[in-house]
Protein backbone atom coordinates (compact mmCIF):
# COMPACT_ATOMS: atom_id res chain seq x y z
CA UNK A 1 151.20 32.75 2.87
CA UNK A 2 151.24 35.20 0.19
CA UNK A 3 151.63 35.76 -3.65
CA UNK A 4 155.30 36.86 -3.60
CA UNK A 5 158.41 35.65 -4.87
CA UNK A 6 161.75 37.77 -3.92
CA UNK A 7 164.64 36.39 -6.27
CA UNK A 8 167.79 38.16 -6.69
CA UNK A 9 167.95 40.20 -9.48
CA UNK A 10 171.08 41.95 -11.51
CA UNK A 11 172.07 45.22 -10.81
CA UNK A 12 170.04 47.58 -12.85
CA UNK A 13 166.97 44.85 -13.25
CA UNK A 14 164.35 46.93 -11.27
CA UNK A 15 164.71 49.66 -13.36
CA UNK A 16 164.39 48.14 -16.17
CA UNK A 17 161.39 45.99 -15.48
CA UNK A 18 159.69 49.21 -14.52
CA UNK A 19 160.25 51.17 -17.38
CA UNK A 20 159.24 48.54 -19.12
CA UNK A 21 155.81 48.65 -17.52
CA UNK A 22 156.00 45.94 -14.76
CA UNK A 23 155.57 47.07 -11.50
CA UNK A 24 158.09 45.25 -9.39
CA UNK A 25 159.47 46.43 -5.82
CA UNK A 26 163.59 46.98 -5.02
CA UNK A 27 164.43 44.75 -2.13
CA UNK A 28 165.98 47.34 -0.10
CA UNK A 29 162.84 48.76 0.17
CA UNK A 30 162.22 46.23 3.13
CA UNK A 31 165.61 47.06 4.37
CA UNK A 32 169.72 46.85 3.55
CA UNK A 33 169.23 42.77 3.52
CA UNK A 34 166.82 43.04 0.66
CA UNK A 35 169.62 44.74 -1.89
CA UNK A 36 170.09 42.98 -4.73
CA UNK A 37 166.62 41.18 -4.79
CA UNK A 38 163.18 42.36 -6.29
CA UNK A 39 159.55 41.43 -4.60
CA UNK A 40 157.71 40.19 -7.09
CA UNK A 41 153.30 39.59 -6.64
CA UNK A 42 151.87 36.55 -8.73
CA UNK A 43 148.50 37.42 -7.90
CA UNK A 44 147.25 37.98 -11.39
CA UNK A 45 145.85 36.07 -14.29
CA UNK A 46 147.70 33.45 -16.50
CA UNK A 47 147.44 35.70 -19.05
CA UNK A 48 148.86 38.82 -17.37
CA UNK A 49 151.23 36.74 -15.57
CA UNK A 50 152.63 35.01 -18.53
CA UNK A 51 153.12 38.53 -20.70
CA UNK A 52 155.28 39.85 -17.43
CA UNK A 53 157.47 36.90 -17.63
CA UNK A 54 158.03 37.50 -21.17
CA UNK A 55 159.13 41.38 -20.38
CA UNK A 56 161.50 40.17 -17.34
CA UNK A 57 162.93 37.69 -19.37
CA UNK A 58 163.37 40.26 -22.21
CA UNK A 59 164.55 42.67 -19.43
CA UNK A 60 167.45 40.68 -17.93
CA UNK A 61 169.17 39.67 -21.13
CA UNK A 62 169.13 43.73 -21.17
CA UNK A 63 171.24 44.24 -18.07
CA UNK A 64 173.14 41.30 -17.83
């Protein structure tokens, strides 16, 4: 296994979540079927993890 989750995001939500500091990889990058979906690592502390859930949440009341 591995510390990933790949959800599908709304269009734009990459972008954000980057420029908002969390790294976060487009779906496409692992080809056309991955459009429209975001790899997300977990591998972190509760700490770290918890403040990036805080930004993406932040971030997708921004694009939706």
């Amino acid at each position: 296994g591995a510390f990933y989750a790949m959800p599908k995001v709304p269009d734009g939500w990459v972008e954000e979540i980057i420029d908002r500091g969390v790294v976060v990889v487009p779906g496409d990058a692992f080809g056309e079927n991955g459009a429209g979906y975001a790899r997300i690592s977990y591998a972190t502390d509760t700490d770290t993890l918890s403040e990036a859930i805080d930004i993406m949440t932040a971030a997708t009341a921004a694009v939706e």
